[in-house]
N, C-alpha and C. Protein backbone atom coordinates (compact mmCIF):
# COMPACT_ATOMS: atom_id res chain seq x y z
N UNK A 1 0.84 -1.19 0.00
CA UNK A 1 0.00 0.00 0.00
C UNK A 1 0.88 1.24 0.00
N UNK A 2 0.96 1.93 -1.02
CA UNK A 2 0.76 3.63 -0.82
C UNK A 2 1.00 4.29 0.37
N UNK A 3 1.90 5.23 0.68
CA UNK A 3 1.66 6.01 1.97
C UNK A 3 0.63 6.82 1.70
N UNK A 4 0.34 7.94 2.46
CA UNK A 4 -0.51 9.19 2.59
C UNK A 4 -0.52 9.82 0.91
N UNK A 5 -1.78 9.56 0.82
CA UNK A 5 -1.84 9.89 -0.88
C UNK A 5 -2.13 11.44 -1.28
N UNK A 6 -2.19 12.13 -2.21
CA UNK A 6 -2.30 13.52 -2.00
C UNK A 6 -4.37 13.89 -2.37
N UNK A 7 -5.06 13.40 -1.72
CA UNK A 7 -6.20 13.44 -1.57
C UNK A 7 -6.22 13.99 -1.15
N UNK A 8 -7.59 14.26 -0.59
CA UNK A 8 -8.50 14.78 0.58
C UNK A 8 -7.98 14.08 1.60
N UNK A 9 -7.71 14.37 3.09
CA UNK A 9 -7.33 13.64 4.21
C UNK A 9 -8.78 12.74 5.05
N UNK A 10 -8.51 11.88 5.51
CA UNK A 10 -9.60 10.72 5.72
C UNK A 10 -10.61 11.82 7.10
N UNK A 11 -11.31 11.65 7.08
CA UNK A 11 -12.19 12.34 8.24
C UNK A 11 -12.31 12.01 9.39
N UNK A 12 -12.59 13.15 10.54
CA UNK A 12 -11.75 12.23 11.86
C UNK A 12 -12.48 11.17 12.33
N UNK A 13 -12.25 10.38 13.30
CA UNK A 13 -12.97 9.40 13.70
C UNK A 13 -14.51 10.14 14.65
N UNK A 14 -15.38 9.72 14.69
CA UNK A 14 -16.82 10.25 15.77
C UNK A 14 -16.05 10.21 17.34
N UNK A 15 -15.21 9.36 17.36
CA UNK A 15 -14.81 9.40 19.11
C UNK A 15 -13.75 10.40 19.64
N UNK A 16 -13.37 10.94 18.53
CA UNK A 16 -12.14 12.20 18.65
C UNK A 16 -12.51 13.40 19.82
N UNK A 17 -11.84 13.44 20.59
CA UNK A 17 -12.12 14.59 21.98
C UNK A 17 -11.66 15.78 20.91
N UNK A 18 -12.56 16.48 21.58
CA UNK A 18 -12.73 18.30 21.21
C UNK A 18 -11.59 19.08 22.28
N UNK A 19 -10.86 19.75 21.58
CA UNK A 19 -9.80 20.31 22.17
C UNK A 19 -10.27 21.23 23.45
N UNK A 20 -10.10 21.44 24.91
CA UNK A 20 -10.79 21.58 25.93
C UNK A 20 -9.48 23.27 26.08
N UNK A 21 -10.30 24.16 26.04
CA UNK A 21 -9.48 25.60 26.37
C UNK A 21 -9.28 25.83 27.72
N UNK A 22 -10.63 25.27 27.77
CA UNK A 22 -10.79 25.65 29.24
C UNK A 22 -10.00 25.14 30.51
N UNK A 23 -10.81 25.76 31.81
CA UNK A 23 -9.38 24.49 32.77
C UNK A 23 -10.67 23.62 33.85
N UNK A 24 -10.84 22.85 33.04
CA UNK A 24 -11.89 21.61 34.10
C UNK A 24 -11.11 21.50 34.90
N UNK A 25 -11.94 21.56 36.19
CA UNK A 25 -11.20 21.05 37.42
C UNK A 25 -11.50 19.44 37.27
N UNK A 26 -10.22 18.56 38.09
CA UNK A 26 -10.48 16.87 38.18
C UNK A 26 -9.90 17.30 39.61
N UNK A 27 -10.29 15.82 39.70
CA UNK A 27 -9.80 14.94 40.73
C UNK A 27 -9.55 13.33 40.74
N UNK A 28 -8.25 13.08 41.06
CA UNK A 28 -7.92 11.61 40.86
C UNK A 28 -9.17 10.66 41.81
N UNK A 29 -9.37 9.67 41.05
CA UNK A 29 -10.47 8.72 42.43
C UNK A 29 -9.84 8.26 42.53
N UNK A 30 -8.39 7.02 42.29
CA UNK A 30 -7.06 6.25 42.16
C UNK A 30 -6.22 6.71 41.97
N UNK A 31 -5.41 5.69 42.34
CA UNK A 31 -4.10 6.06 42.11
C UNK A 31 -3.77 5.60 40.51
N UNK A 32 -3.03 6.56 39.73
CA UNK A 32 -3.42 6.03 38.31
C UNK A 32 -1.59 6.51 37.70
N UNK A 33 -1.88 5.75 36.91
CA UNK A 33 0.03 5.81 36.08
C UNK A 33 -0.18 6.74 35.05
N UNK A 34 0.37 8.13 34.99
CA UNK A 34 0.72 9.09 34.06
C UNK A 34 2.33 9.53 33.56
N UNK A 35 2.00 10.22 32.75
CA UNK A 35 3.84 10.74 32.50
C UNK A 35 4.05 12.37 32.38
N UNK A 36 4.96 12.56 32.70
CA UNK A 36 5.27 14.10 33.00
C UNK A 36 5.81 14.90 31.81
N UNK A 37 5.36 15.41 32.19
CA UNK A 37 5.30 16.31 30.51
C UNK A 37 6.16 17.79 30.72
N UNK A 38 7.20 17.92 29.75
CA UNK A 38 7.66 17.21 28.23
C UNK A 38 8.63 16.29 28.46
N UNK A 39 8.81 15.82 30.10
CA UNK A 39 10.59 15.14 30.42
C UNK A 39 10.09 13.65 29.63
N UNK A 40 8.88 12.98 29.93
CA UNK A 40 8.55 11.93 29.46
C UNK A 40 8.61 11.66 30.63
N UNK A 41 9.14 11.52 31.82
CA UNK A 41 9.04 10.45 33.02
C UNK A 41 7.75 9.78 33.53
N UNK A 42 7.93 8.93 33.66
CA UNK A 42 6.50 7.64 34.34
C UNK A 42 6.62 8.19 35.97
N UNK A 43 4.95 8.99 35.97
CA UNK A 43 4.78 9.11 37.37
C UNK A 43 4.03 8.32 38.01
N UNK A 44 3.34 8.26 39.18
CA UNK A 44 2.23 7.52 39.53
C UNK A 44 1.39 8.86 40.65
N UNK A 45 0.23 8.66 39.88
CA UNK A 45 -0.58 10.25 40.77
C UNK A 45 -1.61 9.41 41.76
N UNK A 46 -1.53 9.68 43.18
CA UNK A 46 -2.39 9.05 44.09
C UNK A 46 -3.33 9.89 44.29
N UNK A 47 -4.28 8.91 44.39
CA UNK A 47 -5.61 9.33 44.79
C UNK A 47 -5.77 10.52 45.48
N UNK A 48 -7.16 11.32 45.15
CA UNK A 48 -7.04 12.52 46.07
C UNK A 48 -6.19 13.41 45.22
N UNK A 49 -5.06 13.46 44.37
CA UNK A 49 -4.99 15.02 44.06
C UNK A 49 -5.22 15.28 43.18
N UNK A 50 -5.55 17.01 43.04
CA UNK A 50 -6.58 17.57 41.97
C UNK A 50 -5.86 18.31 41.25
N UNK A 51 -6.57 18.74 40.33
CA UNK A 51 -5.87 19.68 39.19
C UNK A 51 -6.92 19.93 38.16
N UNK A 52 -6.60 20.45 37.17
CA UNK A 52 -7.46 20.66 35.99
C UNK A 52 -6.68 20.24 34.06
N UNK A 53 -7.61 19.75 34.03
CA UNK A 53 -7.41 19.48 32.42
C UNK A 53 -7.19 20.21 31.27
N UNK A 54 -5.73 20.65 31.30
CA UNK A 54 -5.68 21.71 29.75
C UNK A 54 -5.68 21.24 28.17
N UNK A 55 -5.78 20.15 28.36
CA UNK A 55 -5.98 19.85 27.09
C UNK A 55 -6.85 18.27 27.11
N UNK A 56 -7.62 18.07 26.08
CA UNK A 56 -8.26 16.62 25.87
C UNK A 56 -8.36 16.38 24.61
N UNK A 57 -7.55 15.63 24.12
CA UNK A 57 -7.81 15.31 22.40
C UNK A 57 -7.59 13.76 22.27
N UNK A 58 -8.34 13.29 21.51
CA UNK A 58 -7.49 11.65 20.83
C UNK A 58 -7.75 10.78 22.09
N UNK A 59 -8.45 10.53 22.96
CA UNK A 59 -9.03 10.04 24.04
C UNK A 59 -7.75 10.15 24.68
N UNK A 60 -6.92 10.89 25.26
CA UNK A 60 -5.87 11.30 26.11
C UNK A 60 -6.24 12.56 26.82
N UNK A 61 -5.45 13.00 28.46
CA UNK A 61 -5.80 13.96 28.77
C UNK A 61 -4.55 14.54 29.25
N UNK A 62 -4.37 16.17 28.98
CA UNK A 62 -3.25 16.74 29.83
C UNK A 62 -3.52 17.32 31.24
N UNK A 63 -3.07 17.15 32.28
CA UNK A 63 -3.58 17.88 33.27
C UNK A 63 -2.27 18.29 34.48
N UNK A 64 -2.92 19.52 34.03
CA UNK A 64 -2.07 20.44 35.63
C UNK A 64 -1.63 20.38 36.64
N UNK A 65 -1.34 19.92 37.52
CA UNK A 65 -1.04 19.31 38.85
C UNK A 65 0.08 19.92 39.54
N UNK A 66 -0.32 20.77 40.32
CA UNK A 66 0.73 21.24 41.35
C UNK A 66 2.00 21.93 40.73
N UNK A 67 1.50 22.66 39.57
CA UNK A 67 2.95 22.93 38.49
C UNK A 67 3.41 22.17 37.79
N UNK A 68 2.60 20.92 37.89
CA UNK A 68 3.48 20.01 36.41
C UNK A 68 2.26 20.14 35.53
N UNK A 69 2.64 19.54 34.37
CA UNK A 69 1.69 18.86 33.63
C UNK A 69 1.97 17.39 33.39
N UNK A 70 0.87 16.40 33.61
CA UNK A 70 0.67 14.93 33.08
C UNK A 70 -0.29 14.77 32.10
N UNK A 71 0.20 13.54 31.31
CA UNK A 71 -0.43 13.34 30.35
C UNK A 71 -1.30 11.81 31.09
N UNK A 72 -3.04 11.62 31.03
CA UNK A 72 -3.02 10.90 31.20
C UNK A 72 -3.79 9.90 30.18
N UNK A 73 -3.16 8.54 29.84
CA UNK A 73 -3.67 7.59 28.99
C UNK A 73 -5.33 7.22 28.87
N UNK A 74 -6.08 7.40 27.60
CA UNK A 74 -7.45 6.69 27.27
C UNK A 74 -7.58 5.65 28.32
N UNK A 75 -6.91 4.76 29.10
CA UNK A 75 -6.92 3.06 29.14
C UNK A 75 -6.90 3.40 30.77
N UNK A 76 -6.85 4.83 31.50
CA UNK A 76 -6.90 5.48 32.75
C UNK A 76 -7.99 6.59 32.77
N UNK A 77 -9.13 6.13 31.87
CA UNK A 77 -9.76 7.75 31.74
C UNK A 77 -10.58 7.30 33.18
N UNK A 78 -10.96 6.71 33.80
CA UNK A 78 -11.60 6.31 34.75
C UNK A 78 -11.02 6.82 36.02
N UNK A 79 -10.05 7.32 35.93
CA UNK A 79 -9.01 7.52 36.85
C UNK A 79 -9.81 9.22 37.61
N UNK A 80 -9.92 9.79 36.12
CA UNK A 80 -10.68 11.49 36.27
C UNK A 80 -12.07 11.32 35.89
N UNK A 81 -12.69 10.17 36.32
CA UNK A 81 -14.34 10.17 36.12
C UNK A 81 -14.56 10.88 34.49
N UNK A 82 -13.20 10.02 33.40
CA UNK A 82 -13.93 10.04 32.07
C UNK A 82 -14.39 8.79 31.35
N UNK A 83 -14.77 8.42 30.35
CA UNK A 83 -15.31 7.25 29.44
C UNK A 83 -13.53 7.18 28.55
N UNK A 84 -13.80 6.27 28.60
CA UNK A 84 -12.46 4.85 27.70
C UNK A 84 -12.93 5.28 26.54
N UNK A 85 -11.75 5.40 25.80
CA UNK A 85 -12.50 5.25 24.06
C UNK A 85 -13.06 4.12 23.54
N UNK A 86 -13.92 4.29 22.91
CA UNK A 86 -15.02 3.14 22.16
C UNK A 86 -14.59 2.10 21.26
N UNK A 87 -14.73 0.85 21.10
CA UNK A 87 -14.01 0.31 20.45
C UNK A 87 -14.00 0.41 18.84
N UNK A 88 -13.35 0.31 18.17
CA UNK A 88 -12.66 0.35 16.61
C UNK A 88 -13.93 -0.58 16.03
N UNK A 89 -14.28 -0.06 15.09
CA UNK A 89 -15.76 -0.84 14.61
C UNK A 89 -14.98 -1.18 12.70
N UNK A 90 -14.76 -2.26 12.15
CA UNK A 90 -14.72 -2.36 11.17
C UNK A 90 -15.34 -3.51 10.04
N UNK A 91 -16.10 -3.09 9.05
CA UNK A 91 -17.25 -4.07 8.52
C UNK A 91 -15.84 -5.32 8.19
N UNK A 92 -16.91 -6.31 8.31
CA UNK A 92 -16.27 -7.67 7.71
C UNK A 92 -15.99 -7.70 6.38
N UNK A 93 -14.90 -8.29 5.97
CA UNK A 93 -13.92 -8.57 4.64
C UNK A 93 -13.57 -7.11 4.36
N UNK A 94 -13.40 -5.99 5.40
CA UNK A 94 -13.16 -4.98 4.94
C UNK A 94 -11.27 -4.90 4.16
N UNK A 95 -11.66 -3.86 2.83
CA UNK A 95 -10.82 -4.36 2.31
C UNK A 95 -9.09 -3.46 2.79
N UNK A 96 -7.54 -3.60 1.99
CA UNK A 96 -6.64 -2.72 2.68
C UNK A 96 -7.09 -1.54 2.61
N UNK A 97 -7.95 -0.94 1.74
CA UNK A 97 -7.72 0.66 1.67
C UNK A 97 -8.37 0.89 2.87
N UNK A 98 -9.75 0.45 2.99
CA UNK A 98 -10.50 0.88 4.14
C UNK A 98 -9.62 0.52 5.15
N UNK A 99 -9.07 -0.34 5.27
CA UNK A 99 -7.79 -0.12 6.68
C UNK A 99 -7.13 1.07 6.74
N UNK A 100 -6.45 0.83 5.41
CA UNK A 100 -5.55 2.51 5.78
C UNK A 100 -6.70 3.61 5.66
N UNK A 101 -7.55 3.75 5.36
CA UNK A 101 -7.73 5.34 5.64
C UNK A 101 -8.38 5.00 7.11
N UNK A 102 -8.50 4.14 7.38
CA UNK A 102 -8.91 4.04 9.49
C UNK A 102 -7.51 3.90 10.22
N UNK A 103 -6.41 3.78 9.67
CA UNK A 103 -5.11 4.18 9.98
C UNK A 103 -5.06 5.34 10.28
N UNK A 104 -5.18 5.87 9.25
CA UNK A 104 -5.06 7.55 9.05
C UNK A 104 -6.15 8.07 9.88
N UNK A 105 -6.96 7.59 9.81
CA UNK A 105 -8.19 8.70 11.23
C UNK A 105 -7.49 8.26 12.52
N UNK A 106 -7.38 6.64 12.91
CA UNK A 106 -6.40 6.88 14.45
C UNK A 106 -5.45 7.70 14.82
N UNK A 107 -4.14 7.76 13.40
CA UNK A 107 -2.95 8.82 13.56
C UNK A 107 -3.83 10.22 13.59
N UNK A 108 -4.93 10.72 12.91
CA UNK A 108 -5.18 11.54 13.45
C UNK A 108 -5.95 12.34 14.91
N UNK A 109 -6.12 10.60 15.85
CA UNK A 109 -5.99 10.77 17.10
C UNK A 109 -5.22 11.21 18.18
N UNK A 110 -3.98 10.95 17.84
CA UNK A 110 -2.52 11.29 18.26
C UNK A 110 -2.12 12.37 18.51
N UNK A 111 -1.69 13.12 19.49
CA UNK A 111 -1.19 14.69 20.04
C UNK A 111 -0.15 14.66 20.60
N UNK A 112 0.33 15.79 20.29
CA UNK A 112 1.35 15.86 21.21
C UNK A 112 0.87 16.67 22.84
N UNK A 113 1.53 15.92 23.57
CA UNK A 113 0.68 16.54 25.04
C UNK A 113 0.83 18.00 25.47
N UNK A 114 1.45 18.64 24.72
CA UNK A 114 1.82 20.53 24.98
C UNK A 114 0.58 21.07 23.67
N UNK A 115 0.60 20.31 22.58
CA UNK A 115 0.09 20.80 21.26
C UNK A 115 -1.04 20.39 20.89
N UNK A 116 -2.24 21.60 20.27
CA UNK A 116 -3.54 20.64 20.45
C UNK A 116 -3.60 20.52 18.85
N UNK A 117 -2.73 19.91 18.20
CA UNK A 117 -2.61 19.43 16.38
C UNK A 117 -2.16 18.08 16.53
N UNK A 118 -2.79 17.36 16.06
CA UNK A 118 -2.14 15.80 15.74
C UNK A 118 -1.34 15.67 15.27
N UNK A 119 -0.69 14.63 15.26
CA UNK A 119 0.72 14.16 14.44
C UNK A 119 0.81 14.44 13.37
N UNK A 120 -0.49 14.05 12.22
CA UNK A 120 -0.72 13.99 10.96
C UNK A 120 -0.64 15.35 10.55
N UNK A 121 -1.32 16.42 10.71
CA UNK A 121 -1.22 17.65 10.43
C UNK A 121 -0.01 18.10 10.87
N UNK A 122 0.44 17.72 11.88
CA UNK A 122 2.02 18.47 12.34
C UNK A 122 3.16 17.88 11.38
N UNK A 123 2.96 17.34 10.45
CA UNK A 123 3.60 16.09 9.23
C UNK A 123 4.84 15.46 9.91
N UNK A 124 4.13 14.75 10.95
CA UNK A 124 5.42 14.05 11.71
C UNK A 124 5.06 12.74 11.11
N UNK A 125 4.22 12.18 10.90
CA UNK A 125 4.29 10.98 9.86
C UNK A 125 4.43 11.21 8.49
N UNK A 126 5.56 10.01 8.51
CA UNK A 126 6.13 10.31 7.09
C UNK A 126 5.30 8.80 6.45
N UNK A 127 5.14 8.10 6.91
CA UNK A 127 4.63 6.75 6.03
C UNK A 127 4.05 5.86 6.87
N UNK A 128 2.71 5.31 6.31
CA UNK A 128 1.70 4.26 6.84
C UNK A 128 1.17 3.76 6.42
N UNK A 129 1.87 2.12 5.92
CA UNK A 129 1.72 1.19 5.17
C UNK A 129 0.89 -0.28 5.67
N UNK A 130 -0.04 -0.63 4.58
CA UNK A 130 -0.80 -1.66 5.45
C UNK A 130 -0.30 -2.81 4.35
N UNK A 131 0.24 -3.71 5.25
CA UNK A 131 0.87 -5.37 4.90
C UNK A 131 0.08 -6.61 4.88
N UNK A 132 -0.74 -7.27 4.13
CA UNK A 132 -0.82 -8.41 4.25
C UNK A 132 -0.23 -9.60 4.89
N UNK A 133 -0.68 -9.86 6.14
CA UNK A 133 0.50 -11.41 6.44
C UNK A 133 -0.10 -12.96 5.78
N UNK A 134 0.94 -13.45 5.72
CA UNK A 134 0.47 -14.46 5.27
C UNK A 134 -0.76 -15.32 6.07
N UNK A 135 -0.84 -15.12 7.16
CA UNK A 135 -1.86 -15.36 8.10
C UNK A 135 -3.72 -15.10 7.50
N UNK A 136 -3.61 -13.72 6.58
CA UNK A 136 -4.74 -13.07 6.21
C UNK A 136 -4.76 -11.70 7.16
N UNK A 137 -3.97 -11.84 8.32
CA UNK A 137 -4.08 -10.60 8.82
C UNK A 137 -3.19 -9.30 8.86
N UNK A 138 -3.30 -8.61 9.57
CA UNK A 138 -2.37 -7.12 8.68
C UNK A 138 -1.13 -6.80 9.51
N UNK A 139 -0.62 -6.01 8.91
CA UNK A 139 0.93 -5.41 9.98
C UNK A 139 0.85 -3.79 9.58
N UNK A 140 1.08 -3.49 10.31
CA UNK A 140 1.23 -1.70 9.75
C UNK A 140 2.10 -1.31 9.86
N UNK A 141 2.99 -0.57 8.85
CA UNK A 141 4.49 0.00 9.18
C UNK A 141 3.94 0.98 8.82
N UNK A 142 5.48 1.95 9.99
CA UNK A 142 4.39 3.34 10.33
C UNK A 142 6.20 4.04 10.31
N UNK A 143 6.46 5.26 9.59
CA UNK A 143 7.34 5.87 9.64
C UNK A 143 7.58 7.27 10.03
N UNK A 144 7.93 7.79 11.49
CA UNK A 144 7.27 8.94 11.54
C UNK A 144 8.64 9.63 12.17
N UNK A 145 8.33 10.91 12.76
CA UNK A 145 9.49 11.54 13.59
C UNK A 145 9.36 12.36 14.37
N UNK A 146 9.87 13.33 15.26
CA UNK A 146 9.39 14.46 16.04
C UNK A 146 9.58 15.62 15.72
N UNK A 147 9.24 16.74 16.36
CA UNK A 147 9.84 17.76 15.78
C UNK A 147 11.12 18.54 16.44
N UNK A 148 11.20 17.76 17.26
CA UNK A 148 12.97 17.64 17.28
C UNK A 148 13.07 16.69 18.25
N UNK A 149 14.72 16.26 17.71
CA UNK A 149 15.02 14.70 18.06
C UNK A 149 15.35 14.58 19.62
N UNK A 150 15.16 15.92 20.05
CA UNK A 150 15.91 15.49 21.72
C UNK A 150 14.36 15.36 22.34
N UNK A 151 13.32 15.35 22.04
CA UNK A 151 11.93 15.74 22.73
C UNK A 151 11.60 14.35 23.58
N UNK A 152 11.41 14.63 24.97
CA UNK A 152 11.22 13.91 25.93
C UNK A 152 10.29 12.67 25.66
N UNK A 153 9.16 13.57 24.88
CA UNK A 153 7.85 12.73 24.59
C UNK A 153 8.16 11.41 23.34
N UNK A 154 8.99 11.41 23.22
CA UNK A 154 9.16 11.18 21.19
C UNK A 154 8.49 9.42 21.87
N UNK A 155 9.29 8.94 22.76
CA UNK A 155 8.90 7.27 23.18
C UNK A 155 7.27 7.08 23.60
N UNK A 156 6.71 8.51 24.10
CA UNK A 156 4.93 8.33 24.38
C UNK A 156 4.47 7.97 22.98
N UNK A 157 4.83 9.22 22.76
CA UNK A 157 4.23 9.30 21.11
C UNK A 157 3.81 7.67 20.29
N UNK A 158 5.15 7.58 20.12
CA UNK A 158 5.60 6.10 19.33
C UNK A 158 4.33 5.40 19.95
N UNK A 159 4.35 4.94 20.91
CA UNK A 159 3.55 4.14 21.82
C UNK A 159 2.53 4.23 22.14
N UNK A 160 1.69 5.91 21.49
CA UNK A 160 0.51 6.26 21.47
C UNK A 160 0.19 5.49 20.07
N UNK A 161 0.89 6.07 19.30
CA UNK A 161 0.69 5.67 18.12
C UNK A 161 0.35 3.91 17.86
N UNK A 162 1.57 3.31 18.20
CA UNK A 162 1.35 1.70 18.47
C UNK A 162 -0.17 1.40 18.92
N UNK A 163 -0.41 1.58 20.39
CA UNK A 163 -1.43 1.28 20.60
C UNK A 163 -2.67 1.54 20.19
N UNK A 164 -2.52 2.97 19.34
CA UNK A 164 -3.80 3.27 18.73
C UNK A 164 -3.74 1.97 17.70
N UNK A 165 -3.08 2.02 16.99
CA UNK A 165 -3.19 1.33 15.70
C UNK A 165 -3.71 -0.10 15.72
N UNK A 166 -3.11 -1.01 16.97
CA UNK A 166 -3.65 -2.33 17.51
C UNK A 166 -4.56 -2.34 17.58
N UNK A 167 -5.32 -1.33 17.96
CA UNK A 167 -6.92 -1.40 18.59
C UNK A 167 -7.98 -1.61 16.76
N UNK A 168 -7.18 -1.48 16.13
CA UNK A 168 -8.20 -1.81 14.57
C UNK A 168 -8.03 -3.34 14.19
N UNK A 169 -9.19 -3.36 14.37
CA UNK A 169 -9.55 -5.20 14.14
C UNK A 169 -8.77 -5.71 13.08
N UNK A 170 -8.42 -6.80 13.13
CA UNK A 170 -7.60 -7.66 12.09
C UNK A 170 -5.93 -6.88 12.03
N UNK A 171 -5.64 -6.10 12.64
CA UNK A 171 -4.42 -5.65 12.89
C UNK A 171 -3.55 -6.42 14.25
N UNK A 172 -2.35 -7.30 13.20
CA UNK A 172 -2.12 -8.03 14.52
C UNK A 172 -0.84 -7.40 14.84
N UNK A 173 -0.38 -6.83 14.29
CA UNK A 173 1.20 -5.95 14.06
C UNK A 173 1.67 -4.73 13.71
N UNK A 174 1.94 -3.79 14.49
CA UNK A 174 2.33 -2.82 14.41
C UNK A 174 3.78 -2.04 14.65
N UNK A 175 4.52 -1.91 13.39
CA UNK A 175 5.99 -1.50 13.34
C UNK A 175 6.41 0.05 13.43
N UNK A 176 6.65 0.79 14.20
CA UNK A 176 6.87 2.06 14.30
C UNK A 176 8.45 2.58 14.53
N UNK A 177 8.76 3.50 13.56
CA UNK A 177 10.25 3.71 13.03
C UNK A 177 10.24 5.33 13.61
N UNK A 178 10.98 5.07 14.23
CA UNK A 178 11.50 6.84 14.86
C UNK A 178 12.52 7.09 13.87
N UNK A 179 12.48 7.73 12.93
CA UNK A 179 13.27 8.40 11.75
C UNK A 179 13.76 10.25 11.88
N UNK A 180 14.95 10.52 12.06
CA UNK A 180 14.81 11.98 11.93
C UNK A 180 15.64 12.69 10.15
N UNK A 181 15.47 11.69 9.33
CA UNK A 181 16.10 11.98 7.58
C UNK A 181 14.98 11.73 7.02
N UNK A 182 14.06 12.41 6.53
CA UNK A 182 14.46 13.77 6.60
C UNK A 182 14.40 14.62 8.12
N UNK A 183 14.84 15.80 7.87
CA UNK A 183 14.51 16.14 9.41
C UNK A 183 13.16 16.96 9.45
N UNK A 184 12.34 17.06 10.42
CA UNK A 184 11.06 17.98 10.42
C UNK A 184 11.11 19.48 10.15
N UNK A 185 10.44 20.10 9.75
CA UNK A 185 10.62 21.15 9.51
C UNK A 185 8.90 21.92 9.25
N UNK A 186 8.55 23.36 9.58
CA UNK A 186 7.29 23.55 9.85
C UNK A 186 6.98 23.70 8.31
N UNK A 187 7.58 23.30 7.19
CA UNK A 187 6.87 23.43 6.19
C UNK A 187 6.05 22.19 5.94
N UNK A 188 6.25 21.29 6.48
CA UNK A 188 5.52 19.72 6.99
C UNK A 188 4.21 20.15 7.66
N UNK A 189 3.81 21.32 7.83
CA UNK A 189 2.70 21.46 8.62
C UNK A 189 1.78 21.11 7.65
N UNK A 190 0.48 21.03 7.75
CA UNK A 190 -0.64 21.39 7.20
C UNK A 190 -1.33 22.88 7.23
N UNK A 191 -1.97 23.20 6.06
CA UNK A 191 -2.55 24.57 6.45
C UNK A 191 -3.13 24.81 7.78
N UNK A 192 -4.16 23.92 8.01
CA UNK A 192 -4.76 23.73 9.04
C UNK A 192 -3.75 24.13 10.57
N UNK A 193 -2.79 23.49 10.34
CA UNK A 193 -2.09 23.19 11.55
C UNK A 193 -1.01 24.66 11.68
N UNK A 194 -1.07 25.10 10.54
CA UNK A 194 -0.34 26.55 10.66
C UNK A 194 -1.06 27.77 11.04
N UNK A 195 -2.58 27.40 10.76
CA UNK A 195 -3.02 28.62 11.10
C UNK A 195 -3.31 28.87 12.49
N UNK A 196 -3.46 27.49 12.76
CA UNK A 196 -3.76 27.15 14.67
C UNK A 196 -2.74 27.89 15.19
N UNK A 197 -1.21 27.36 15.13
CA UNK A 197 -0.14 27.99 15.91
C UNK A 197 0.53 29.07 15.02
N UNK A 198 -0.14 29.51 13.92
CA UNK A 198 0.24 31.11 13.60
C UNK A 198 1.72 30.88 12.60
N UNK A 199 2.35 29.82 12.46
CA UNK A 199 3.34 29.52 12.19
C UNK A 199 3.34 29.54 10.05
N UNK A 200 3.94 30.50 9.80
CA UNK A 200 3.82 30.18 7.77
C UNK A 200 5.00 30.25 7.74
């Protein structure tokens, strides 16, 4: 398969969180596993402390806490009294294309936890290829990068990405390549994504 073709871009998924301006107050009910944002470090936030949510996109949440920010995982939304994302719905004998363009709506689930633009518009994916296994079932190689190579987050990311992609039925494999050749650059943006952060 084709990477990202020069079409129209696939439309987002119905379960996509609406970018939140505001600052919801939370409160942890558990103790729940987040990561600290932008170092990347694995924290663990106990029960009882509060904060508010600056960002919610891609069933992920960023939230404030005592001067940090954490990012916390879809698979912990229970943690801040939210709903889990819904599961990946795909018709039977669906064929590769309809995979990849439900590729392409997950990657456009994906955020960076400071930035409310997805990966896809931020043109940090460079390639997302759907494989036949000999099995009948699929592998996805996924070629992407950051927008710069020292960024704390770059291993969430990857791993956001991974796990989104698993969650699409008949996907038993998912290969993700941290590449910085070419290197990123904001002409990789999308219009869209330039006019958000002002950046031409």
């Amino acid at each position: 398969m084709a990477a990202r073709s020069s079409s129209a871009p696939p439309p987002r998924p119905a379960h996509a969180a609406v970018y939140s301006r505001s600052s919801e107050p939370v409160r942890f009910e558990r103790d729940c596993d987040a990561v600290l944002v932008p170092q990347g470090e694995a924290v663990t936030m106990p029960a009882g402390s509060v904060g508010y949510i600056t960002q919610a996109l891609g069933g992920s949440w960023t939230v404030f806490v005592e001067g940090n920010l954490m990012r916390i995982a879809g698979k912990d939304a229970d943690a801040i009294g939210k709903e889990p994302p819904a599961p990946i719905e795909l018709p039977e004998g669906a064929s590769d294309d309809e995979v990849e363009k439900l590729v392409w709506a997950q990657l456009r689930t994906c955020f960076d936890p400071e930035i409310p633009i997805n990966i896809v518009d931020l043109g940090l994916v460079y390639e997302a290829a759907v494989v036949r296994r000999e099995d009948g079932e699929r592998r996805i190689d996924v070629r992407m990068t950051l927008t710069a190579p020292a960024c704390g987050m770059g291993e969430i990311l990857v791993e956001d990405v991974r796990g989104k992609l698993e969650r699409i039925p008949t996907v038993a494999e998912v290969d993700v390549e941290l590449v910085f050749d070419p290197p990123w650059s904001r002409n990789m943006m999308s219009e869209v994504a330039r006019l958000e952060t002002g950046m031409f």
